[in-house]
Protein backbone atom coordinates (compact mmCIF):
# COMPACT_ATOMS: atom_id res chain seq x y z
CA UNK A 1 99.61 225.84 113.99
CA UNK A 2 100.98 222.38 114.29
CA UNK A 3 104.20 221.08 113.40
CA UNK A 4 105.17 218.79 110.57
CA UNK A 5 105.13 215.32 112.86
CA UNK A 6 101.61 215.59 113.54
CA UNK A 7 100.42 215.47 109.98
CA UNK A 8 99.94 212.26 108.18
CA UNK A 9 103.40 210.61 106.57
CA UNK A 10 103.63 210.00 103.41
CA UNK A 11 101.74 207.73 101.97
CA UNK A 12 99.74 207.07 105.15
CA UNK A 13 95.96 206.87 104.57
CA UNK A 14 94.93 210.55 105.02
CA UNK A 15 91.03 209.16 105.90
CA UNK A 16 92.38 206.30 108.16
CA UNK A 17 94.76 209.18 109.91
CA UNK A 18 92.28 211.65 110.19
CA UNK A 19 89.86 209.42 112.40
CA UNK A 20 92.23 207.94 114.52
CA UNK A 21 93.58 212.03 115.18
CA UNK A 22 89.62 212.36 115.82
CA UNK A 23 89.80 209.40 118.10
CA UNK A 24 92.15 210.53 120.13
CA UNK A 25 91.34 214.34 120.79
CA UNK A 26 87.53 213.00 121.70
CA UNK A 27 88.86 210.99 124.30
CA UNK A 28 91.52 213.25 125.58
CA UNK A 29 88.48 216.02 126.06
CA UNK A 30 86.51 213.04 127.05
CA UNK A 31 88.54 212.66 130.17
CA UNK A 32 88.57 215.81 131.14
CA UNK A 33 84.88 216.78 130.20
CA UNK A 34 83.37 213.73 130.45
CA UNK A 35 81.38 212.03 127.57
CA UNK A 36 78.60 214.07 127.19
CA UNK A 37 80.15 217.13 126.87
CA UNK A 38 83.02 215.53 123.96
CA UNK A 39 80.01 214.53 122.26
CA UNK A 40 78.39 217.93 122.14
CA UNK A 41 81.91 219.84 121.25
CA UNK A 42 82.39 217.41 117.96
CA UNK A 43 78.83 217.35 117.62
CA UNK A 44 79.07 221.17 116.43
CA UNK A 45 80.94 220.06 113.13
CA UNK A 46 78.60 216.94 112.46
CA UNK A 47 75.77 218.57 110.87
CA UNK A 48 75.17 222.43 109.75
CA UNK A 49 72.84 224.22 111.68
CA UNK A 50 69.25 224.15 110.99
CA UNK A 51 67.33 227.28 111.00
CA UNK A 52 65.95 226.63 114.15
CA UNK A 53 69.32 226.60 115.48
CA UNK A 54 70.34 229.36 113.59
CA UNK A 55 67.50 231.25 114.75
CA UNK A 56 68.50 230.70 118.76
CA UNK A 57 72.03 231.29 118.36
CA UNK A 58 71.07 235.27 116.70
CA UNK A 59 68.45 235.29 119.76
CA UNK A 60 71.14 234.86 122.61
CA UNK A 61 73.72 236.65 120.88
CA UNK A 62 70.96 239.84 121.14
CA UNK A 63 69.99 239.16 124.43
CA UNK A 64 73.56 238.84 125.53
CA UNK A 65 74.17 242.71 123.64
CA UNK A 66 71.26 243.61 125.55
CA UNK A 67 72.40 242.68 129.11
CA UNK A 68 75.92 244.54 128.06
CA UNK A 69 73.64 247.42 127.28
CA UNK A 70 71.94 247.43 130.18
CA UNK A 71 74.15 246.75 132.33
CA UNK A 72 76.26 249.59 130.69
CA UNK A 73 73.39 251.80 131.06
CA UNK A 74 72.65 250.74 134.98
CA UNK A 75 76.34 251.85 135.97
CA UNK A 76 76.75 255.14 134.17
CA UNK A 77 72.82 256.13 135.49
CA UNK A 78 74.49 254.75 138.79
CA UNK A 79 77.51 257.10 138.51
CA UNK A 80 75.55 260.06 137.28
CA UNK A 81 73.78 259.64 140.80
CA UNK A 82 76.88 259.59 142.35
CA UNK A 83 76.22 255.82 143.40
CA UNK A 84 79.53 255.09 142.02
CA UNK A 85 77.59 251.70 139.66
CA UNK A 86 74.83 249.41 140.45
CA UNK A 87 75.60 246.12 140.83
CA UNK A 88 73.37 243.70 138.20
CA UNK A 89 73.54 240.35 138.44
């Protein structure tokens, strides 16, 4: 949550205050990101996600379960062995 002295005073242009707080958290991520990467990060709250994109982000969040899964499943056929885990990459 952030304090009182970083909202906009009163009767300070909310719009004008808004894009200069923009401003200056793109560059600050900017330097220690680099350009591209600032871009991409604010680049997430530009547009909503087309259905495309929508599509690939439910893809890799099920391949992702499925590596936890199968991972989970190497190490406890590993233990039941008595291989104590095997080690996925």
């Amino acid at each position: 949550m952030t304090d009182q002295s970083d909202r906009p005073a009163p009767g300070e242009d909310r719009y004008f205050w808004a894009k200069r707080k923009a401003l200056a958290t793109f560059l600050e991520i900017s330097e220690v990101l680099g350009d591209d990467w600032a871009r991409r990060i604010f680049a997430i709250w530009g547009n909503p996600p087309s259905q495309a994109k929508l599509n690939e982000i439910e893809n890799r969040a099920t391949i992702d379960r499925l590596d936890l899964l199968m991972k989970a499943l190497a190490t406890f056929i590993g233990r039941s062995r008595g291989l104590g885990g095997i080690a996925l990459k």
